[in-house]
PDB file of N, CA and C in Angstrom:
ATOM      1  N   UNK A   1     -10.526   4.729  -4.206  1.00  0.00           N
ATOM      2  CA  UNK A   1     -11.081   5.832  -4.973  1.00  0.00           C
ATOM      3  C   UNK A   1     -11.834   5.272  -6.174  1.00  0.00           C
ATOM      4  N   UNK A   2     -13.479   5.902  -6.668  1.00  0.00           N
ATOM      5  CA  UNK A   2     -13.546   5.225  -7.793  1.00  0.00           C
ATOM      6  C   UNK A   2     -13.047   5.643  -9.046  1.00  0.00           C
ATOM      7  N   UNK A   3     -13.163   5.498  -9.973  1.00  0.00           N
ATOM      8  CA  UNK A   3     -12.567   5.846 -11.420  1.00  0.00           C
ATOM      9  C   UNK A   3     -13.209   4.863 -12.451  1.00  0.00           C
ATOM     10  N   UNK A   4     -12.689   5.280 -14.033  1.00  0.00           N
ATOM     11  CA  UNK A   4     -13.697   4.764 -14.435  1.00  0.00           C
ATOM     12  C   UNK A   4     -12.548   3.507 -14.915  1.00  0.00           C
ATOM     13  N   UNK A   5     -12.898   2.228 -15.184  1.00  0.00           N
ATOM     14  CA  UNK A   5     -12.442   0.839 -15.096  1.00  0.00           C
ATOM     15  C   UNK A   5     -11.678   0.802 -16.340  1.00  0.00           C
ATOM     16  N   UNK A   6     -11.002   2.043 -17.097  1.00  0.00           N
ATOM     17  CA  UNK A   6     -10.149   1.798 -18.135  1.00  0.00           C
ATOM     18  C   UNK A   6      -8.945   2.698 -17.739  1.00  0.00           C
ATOM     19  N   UNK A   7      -9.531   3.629 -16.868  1.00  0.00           N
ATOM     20  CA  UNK A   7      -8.093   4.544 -16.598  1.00  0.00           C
ATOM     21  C   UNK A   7      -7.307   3.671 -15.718  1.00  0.00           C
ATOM     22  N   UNK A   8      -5.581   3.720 -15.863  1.00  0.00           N
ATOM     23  CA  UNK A   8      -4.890   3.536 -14.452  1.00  0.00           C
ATOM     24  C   UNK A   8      -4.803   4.067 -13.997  1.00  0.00           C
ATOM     25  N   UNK A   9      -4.700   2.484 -12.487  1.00  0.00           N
ATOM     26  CA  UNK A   9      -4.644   3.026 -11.189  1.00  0.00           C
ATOM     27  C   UNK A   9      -3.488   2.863 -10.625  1.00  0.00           C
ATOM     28  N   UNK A  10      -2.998   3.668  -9.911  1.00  0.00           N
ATOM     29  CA  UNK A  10      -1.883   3.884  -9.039  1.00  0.00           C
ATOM     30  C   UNK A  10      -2.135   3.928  -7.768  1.00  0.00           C
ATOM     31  N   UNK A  11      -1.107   3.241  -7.256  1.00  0.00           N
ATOM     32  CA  UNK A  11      -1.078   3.087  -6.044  1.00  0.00           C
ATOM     33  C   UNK A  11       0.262   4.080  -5.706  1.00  0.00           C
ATOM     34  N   UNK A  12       0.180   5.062  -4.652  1.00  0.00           N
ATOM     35  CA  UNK A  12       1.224   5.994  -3.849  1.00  0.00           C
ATOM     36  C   UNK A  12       2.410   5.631  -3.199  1.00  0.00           C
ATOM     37  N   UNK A  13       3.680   5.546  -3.315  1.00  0.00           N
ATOM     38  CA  UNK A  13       4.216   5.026  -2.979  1.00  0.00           C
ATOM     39  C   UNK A  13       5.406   6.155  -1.575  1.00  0.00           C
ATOM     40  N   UNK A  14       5.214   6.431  -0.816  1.00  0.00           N
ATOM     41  CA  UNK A  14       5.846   7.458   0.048  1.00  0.00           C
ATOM     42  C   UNK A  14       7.270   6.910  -0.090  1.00  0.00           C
ATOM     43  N   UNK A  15       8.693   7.521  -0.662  1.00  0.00           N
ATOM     44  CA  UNK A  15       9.741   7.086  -0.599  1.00  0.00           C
ATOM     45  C   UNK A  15      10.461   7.702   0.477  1.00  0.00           C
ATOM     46  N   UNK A  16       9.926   8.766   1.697  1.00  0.00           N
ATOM     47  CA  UNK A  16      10.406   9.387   2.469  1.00  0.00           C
ATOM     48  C   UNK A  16      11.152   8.237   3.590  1.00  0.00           C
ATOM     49  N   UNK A  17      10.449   6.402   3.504  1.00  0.00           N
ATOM     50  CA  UNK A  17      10.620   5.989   4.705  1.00  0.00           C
ATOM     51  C   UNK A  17      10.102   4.381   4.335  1.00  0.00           C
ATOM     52  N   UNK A  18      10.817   3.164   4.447  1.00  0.00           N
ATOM     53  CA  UNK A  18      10.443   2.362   4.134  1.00  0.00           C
ATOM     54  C   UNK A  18      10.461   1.829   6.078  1.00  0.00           C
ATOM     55  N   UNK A  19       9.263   0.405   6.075  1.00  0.00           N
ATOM     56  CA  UNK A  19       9.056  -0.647   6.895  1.00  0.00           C
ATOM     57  C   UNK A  19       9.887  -2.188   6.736  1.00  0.00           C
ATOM     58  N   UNK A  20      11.237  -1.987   7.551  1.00  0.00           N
ATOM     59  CA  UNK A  20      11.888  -2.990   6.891  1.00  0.00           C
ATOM     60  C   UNK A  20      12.432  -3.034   5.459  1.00  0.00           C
ATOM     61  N   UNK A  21      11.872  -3.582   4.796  1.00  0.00           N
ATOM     62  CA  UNK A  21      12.235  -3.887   3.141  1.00  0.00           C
ATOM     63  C   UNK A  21      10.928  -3.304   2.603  1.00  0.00           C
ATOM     64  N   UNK A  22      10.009  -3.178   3.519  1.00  0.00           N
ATOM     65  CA  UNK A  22       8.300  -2.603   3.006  1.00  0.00           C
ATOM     66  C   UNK A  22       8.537  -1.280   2.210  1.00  0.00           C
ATOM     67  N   UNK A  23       8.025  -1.058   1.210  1.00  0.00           N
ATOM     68  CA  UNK A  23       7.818   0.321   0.614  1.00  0.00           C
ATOM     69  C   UNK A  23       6.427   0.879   1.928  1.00  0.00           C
ATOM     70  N   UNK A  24       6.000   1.912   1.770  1.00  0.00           N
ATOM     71  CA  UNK A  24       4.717   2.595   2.625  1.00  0.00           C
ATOM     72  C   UNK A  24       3.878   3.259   0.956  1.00  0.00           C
ATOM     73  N   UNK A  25       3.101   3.002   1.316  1.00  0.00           N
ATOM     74  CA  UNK A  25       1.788   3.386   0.710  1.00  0.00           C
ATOM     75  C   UNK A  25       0.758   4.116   1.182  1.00  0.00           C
ATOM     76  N   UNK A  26       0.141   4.994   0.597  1.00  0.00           N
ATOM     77  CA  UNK A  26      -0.451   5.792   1.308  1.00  0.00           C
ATOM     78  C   UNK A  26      -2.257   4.994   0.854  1.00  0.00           C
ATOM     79  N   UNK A  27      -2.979   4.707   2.056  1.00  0.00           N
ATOM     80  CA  UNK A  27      -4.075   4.640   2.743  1.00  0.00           C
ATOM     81  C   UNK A  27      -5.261   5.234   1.711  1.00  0.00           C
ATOM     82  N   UNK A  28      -6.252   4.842   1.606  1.00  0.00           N
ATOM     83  CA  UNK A  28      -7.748   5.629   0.476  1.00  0.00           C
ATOM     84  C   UNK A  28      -7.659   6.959   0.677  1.00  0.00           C
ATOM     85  N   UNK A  29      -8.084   7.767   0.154  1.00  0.00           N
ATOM     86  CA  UNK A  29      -8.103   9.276  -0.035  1.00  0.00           C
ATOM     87  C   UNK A  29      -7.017   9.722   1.397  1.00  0.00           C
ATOM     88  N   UNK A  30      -5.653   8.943   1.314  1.00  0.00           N
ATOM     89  CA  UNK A  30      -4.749   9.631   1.774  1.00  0.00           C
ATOM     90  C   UNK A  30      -4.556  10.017   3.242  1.00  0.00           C
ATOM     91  N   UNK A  31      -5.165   8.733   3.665  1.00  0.00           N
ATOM     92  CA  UNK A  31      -5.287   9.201   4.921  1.00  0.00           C
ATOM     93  C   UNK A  31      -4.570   7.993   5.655  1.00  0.00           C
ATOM     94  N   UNK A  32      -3.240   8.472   6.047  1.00  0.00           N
ATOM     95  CA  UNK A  32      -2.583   7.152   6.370  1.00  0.00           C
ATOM     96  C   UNK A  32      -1.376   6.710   5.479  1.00  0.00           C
ATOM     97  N   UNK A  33      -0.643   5.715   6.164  1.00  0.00           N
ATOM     98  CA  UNK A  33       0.015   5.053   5.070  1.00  0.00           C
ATOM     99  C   UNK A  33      -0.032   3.426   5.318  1.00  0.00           C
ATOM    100  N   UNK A  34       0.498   2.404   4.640  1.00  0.00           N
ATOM    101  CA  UNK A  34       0.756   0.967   5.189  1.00  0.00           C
ATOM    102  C   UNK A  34       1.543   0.072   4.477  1.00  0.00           C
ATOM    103  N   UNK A  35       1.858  -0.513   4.980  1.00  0.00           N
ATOM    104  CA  UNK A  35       2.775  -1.617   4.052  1.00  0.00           C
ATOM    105  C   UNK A  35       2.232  -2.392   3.160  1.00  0.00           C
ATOM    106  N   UNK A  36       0.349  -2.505   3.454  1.00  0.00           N
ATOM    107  CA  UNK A  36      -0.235  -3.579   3.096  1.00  0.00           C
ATOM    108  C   UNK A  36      -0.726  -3.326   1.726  1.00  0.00           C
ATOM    109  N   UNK A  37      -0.829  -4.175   0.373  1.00  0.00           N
ATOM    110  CA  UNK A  37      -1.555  -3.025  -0.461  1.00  0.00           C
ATOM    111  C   UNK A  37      -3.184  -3.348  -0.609  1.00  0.00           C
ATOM    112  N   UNK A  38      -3.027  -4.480   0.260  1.00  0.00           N
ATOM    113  CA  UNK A  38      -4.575  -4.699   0.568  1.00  0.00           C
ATOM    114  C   UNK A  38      -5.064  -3.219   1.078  1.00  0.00           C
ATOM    115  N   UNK A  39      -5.176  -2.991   1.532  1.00  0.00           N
ATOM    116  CA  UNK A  39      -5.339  -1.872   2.937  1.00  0.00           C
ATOM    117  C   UNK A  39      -4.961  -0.137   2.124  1.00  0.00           C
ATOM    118  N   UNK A  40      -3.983  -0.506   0.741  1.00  0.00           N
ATOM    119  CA  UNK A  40      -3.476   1.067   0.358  1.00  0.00           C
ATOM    120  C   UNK A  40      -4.694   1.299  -0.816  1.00  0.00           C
ATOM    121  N   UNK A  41      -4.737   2.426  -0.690  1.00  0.00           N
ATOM    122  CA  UNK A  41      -6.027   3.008  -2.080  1.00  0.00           C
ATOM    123  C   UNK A  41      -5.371   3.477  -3.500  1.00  0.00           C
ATOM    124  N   UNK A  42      -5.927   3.442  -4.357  1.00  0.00           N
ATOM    125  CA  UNK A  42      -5.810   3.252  -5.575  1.00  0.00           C
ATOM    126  C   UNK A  42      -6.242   4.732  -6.194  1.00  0.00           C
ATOM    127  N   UNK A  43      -5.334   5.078  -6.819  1.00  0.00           N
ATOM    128  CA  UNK A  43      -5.542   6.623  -7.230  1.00  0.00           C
ATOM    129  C   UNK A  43      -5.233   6.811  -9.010  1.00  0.00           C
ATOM    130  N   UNK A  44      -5.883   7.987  -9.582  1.00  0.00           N
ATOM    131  CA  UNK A  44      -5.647   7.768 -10.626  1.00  0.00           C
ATOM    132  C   UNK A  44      -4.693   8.572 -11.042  1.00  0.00           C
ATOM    133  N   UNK A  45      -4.459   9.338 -12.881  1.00  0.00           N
ATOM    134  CA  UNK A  45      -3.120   9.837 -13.089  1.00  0.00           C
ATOM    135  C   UNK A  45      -3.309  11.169 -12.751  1.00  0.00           C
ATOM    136  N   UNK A  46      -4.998  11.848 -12.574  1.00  0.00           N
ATOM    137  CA  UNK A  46      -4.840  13.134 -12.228  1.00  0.00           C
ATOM    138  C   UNK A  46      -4.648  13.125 -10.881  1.00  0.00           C
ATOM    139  N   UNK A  47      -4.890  12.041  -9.941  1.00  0.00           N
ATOM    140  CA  UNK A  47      -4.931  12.273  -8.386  1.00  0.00           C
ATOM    141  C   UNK A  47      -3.648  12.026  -7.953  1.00  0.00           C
ATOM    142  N   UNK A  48      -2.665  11.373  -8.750  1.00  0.00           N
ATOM    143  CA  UNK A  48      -1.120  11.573  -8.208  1.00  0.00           C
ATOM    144  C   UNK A  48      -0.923  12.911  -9.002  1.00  0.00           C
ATOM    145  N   UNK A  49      -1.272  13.552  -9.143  1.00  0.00           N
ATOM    146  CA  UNK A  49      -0.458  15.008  -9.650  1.00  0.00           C
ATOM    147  C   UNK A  49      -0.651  16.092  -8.612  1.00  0.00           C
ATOM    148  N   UNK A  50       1.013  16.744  -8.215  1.00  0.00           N
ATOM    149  CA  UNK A  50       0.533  17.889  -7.415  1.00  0.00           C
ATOM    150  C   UNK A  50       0.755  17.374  -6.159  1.00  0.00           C
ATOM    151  N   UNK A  51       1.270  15.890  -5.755  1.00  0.00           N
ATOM    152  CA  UNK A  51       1.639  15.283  -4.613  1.00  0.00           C
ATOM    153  C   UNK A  51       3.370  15.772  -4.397  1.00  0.00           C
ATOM    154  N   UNK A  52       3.854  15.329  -3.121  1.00  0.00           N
ATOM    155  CA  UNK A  52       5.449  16.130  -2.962  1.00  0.00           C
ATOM    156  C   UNK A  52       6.440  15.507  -3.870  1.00  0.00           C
ATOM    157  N   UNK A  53       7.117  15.899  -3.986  1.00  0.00           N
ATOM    158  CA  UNK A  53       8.098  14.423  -5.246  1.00  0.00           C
ATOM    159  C   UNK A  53       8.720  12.878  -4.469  1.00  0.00           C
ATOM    160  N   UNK A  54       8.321  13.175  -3.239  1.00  0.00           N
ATOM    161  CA  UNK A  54       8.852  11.776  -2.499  1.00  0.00           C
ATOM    162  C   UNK A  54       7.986  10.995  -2.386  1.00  0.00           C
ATOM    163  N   UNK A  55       6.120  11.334  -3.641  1.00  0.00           N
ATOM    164  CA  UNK A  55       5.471  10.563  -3.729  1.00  0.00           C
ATOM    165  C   UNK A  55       5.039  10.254  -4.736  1.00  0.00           C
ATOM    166  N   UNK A  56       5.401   8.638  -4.920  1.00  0.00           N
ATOM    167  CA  UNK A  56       5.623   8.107  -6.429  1.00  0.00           C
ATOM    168  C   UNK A  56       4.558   7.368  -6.416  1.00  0.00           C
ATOM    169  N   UNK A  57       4.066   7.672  -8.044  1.00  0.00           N
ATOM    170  CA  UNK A  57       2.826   6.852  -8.470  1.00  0.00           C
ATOM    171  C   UNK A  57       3.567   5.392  -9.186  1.00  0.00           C
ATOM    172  N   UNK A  58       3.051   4.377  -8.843  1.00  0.00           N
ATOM    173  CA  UNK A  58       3.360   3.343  -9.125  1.00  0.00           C
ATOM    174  C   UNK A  58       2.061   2.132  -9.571  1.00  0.00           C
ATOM    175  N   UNK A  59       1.702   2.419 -10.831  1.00  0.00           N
ATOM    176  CA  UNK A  59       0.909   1.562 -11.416  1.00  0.00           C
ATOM    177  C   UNK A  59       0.685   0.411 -10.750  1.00  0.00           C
ATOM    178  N   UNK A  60      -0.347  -0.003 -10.455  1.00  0.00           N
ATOM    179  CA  UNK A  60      -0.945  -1.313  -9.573  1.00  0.00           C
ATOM    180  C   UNK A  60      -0.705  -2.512 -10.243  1.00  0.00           C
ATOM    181  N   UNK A  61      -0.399  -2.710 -11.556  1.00  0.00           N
ATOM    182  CA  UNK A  61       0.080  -4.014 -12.083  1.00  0.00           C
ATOM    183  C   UNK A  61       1.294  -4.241 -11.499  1.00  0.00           C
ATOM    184  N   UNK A  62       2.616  -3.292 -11.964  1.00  0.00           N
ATOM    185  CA  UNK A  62       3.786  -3.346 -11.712  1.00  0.00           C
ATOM    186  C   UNK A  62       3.855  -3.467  -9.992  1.00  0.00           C
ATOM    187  N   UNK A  63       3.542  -2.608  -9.142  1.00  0.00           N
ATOM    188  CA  UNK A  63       3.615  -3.582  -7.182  1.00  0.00           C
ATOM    189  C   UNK A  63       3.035  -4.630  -7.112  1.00  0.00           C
ATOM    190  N   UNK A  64       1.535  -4.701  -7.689  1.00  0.00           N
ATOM    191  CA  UNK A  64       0.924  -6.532  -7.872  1.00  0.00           C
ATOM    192  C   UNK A  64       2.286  -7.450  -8.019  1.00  0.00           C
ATOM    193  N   UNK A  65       2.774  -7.102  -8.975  1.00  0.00           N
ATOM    194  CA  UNK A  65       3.962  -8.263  -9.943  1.00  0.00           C
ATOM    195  C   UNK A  65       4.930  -8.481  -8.646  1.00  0.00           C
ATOM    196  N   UNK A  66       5.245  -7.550  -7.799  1.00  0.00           N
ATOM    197  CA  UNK A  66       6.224  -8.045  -7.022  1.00  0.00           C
ATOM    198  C   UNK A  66       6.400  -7.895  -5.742  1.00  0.00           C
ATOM    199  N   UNK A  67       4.714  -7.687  -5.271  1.00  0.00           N
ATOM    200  CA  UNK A  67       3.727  -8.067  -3.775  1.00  0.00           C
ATOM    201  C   UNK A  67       4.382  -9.642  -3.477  1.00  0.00           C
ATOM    202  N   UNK A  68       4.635  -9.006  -1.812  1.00  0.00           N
ATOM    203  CA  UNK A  68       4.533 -10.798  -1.526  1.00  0.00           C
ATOM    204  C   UNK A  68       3.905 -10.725  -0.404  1.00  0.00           C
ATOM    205  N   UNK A  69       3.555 -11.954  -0.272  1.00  0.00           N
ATOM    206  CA  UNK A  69       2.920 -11.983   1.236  1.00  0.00           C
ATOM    207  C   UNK A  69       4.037 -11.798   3.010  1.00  0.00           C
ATOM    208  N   UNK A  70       3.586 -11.508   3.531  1.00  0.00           N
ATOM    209  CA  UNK A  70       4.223 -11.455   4.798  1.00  0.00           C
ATOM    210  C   UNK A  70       3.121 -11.840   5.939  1.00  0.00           C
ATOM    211  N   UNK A  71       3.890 -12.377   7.055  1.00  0.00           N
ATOM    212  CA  UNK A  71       3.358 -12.735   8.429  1.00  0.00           C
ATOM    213  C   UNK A  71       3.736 -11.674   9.402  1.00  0.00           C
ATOM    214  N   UNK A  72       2.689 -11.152  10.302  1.00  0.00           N
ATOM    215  CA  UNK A  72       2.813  -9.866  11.192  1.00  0.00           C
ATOM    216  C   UNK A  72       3.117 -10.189  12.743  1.00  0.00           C
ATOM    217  N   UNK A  73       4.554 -10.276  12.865  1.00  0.00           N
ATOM    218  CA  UNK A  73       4.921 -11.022  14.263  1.00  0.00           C
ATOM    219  C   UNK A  73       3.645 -10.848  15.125  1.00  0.00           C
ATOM    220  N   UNK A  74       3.007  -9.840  15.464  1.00  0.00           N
ATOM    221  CA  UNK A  74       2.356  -9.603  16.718  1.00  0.00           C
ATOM    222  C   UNK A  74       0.916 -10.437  16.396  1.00  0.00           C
ATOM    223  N   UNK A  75       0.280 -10.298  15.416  1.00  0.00           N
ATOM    224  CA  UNK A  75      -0.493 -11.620  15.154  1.00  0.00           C
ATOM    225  C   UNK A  75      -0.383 -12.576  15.288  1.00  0.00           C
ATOM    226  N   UNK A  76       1.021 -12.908  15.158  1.00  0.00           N
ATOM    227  CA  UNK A  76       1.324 -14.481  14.841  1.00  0.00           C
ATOM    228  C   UNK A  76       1.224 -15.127  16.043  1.00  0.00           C
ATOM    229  N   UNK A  77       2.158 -13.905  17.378  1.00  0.00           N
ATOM    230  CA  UNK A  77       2.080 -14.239  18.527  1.00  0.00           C
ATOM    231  C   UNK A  77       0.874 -14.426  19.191  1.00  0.00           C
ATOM    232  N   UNK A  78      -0.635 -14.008  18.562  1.00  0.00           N
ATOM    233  CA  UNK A  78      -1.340 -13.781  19.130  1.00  0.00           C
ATOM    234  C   UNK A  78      -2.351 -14.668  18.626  1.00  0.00           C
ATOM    235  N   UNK A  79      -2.256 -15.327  17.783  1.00  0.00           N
ATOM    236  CA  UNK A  79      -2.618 -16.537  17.158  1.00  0.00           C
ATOM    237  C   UNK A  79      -1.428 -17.805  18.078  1.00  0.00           C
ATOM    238  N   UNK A  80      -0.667 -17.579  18.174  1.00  0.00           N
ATOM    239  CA  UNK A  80      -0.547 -18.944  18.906  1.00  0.00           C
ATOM    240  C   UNK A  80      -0.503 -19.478  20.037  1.00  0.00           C
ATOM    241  N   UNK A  81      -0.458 -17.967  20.848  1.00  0.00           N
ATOM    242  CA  UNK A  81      -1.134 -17.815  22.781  1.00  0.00           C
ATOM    243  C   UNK A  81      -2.810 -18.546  22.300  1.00  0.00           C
ATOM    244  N   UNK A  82      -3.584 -18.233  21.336  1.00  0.00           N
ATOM    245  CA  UNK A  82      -5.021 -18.607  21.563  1.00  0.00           C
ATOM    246  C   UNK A  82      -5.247 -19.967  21.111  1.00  0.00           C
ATOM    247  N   UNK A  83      -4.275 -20.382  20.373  1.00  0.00           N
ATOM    248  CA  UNK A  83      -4.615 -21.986  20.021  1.00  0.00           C
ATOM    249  C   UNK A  83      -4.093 -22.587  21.021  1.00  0.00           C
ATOM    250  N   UNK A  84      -2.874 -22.439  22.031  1.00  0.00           N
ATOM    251  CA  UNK A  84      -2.597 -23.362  23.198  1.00  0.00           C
ATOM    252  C   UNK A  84      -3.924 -23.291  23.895  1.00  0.00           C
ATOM    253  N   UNK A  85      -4.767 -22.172  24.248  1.00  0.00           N
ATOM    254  CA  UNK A  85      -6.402 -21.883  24.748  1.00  0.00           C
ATOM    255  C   UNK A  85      -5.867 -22.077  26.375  1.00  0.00           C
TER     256      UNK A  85
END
């Protein structure tokens, strides 16, 4: 979403249902959710308002701070069927 580069941004956090240990995030203008926060859209303080209460705005510094990376079994598998070739 754009906004202007001083307001925060929040990222959505759906607490109805986690992926593993994954929180879910909801997708650019809400369409979707994902584990990834590459992939989740960035909303501001009026665009989390008026969402259900099992959806928490969570400032993009604070999930940055404690993002980690992960490996996606079915890739992985599929990356290493193509390097044997």
């Amino acid at each position: 979403m754009s906004n202007d580069e001083s307001e925060p941004l929040f990222y959505i956090q759906d607490t109805r249902s986690f992926v593993g240990d994954s929180a879910l995030w909801w997708r650019p203008e809400g369409k979707g959710y994902t584990v990834n926060l590459d992939e989740a859209g960035t909303y501001t303080a009026a665009q989390c308002r008026g969402n259900r209460d099992t959806d928490r705005p969570v400032p993009v510094e604070i999930a940055m701070s404690v993002a980690s990376t992960h490996v996606i079994a079915g890739r992985l598998s599929a990356a290493m069927s193509a390097a044997k070739g």
